[in-house]
Each structure stands twice: as structure tokens, then as C-alpha cells.
Protein backbone atom coordinates (compact mmCIF):
# COMPACT_ATOMS: atom_id res chain seq x y z
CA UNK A 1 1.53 2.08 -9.13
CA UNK A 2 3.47 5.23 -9.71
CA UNK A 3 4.53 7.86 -6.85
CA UNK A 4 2.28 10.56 -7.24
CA UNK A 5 -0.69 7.74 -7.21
CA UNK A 6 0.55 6.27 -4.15
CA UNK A 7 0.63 9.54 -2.46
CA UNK A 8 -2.90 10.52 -3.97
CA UNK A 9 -4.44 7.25 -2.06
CA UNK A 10 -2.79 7.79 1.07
CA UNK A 11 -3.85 11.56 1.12
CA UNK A 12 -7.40 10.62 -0.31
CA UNK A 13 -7.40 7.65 2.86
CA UNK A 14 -6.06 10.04 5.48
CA UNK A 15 -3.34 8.22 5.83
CA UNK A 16 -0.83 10.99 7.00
CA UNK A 17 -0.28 12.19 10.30
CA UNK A 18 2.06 14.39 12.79
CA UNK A 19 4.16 10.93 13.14
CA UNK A 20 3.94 9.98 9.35
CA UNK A 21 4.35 12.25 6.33
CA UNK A 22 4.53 12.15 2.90
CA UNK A 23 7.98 12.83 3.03
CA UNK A 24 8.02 9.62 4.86
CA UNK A 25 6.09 7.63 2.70
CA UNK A 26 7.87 8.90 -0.25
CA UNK A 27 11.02 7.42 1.87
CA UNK A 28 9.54 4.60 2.12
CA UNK A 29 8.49 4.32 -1.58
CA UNK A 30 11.73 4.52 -2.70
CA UNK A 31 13.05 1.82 -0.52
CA UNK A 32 10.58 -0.55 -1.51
CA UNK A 33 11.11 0.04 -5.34
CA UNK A 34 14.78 0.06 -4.68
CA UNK A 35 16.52 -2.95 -6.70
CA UNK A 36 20.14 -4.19 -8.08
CA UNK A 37 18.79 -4.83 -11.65
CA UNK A 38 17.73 -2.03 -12.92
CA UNK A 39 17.36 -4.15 -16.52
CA UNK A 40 14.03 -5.56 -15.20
CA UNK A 41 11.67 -5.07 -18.01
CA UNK A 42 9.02 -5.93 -15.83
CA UNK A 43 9.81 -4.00 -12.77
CA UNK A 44 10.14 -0.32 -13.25
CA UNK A 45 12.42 2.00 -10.96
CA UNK A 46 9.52 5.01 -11.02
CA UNK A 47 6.15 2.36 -10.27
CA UNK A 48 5.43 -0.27 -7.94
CA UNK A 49 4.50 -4.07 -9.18
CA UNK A 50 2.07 -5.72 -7.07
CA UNK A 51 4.21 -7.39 -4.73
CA UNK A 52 6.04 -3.89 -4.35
CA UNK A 53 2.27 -2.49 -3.70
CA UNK A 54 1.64 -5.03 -0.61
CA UNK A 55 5.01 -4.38 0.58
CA UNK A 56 4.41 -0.68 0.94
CA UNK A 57 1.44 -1.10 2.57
CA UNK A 58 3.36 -3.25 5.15
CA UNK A 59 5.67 -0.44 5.44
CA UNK A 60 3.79 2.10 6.09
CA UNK A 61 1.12 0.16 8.36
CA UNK A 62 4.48 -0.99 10.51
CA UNK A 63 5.40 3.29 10.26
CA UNK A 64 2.14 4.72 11.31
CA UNK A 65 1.11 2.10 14.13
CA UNK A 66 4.25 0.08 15.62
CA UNK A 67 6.78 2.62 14.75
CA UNK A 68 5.34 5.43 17.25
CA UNK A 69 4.78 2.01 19.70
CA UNK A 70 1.24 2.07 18.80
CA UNK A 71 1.09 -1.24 18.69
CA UNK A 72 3.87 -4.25 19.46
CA UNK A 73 6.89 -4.99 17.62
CA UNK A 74 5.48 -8.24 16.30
CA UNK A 75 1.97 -6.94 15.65
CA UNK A 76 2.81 -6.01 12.17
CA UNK A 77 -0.58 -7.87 10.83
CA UNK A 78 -2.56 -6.04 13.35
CA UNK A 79 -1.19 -2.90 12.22
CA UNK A 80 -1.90 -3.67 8.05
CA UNK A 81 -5.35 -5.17 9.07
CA UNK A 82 -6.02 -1.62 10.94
CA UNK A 83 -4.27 0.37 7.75
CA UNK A 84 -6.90 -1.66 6.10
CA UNK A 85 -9.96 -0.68 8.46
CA UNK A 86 -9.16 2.96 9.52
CA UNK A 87 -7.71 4.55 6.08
CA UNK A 88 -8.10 2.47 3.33
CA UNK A 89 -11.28 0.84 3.07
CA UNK A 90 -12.61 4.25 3.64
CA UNK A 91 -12.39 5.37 0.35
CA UNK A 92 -12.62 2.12 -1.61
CA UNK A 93 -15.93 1.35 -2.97
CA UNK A 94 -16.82 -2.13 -2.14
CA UNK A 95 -19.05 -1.99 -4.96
CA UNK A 96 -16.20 -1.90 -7.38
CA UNK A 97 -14.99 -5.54 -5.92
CA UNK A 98 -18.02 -7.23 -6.36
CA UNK A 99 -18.63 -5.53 -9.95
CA UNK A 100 -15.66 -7.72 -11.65
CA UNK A 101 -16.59 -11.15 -9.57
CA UNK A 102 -18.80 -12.35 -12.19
CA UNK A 103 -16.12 -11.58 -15.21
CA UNK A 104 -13.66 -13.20 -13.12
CA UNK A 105 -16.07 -16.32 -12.49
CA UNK A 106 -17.17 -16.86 -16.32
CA UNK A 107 -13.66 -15.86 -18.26
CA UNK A 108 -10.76 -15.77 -16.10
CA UNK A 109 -11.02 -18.77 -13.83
CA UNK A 110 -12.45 -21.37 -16.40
């Protein structure tokens, strides 16, 4: 996931507030992509892999919601599952999930 598409889906899922900004995020971006070999044909500097995606997510949940002592310092699940809930979930279709099950089912699983 590049930059700008990480900062479209947190703008299109509200995501931003007086406590977290996109300056923030984009902070937070760059630390998560941030690694020693930049030779990693797999791993870009300028997108996120998918690990780098969940990680973000972690990051930013833990910035919006324990940061500001929303929540508790260990209550970094609480804060992704809420991420999840309150921003997130809000502008995916659920439709779109259940759409690929059966292609999953017949040709990737067997």
C-alpha cells in the first residue's frame, strides 16, 4: 500500500483527529516502512507489504486511543479492535469480502 493510499483510507474512515493528524500518520508510515536493507526486492521503501499494513494499523490504533490515555497502556487490541469498529469498517463494504469467498473456496484452497 503506497502513502497517498494509506492516507486516502484513513481520511475516507475518519480516522484523523485534533490528537492525530496526517502529519502523524505519515510519521508513523515512515517508521513502519523503515528498514536496513534497502535491496529487498520484495519490500519497497515508498509501499507497505502486508505485514507492514497490520503494523500500521497497530500504530495508529495505539496513537489515536492509548496514546491520548484513551484507553490503557496494555489495551493495544482493544484499541485496533475499536480502529476496526469506529473508522474502518465504516467504509468497507462487507459485500466485497463475501464476493471472493467462493473463488477462494473452489481455486485457491484446493
Amino acid at each position: 500500500m503506497s502513502r497517498k493510499t494509506l492516507m486516502l483510507l484513513c481520511k475516507l474512515a475518519k480516522i484523523t483527529d485534533r490528537q492525530l493528524s496526517m502529519s502523524i500518520i505519515d510519521t508513523l508510515f515512515v517508521a513502519t516502512n523503515f528498514d536496513n536493507d534497502i535491496e529487498d526486492e520484495y519490500n519497497s521503501q515508498t509501499e507497505l507489504v502486508r505485514y507492514e499494513f497490520f503494523e500500521i494499523l497497530v500504530r495508529i490504533a495505539n496513537a489515536k486511543y492509548v496514546a491520548p490515555g484513551l484507553l490503557g497502556e496494555k489495551e493495544n487490541a482493544r484499541a485496533l479492535q475499536r480502529l476496526f469498529n469506529e473508522n474502518i469498517m465504516k467504509v468497507v463494504n462487507a459485500k466485497v469480502f463475501y464476493e471472493w469467498q467462493p473463488f477462494r473456496d473452489k481455486h485457491l484452497w484446493t
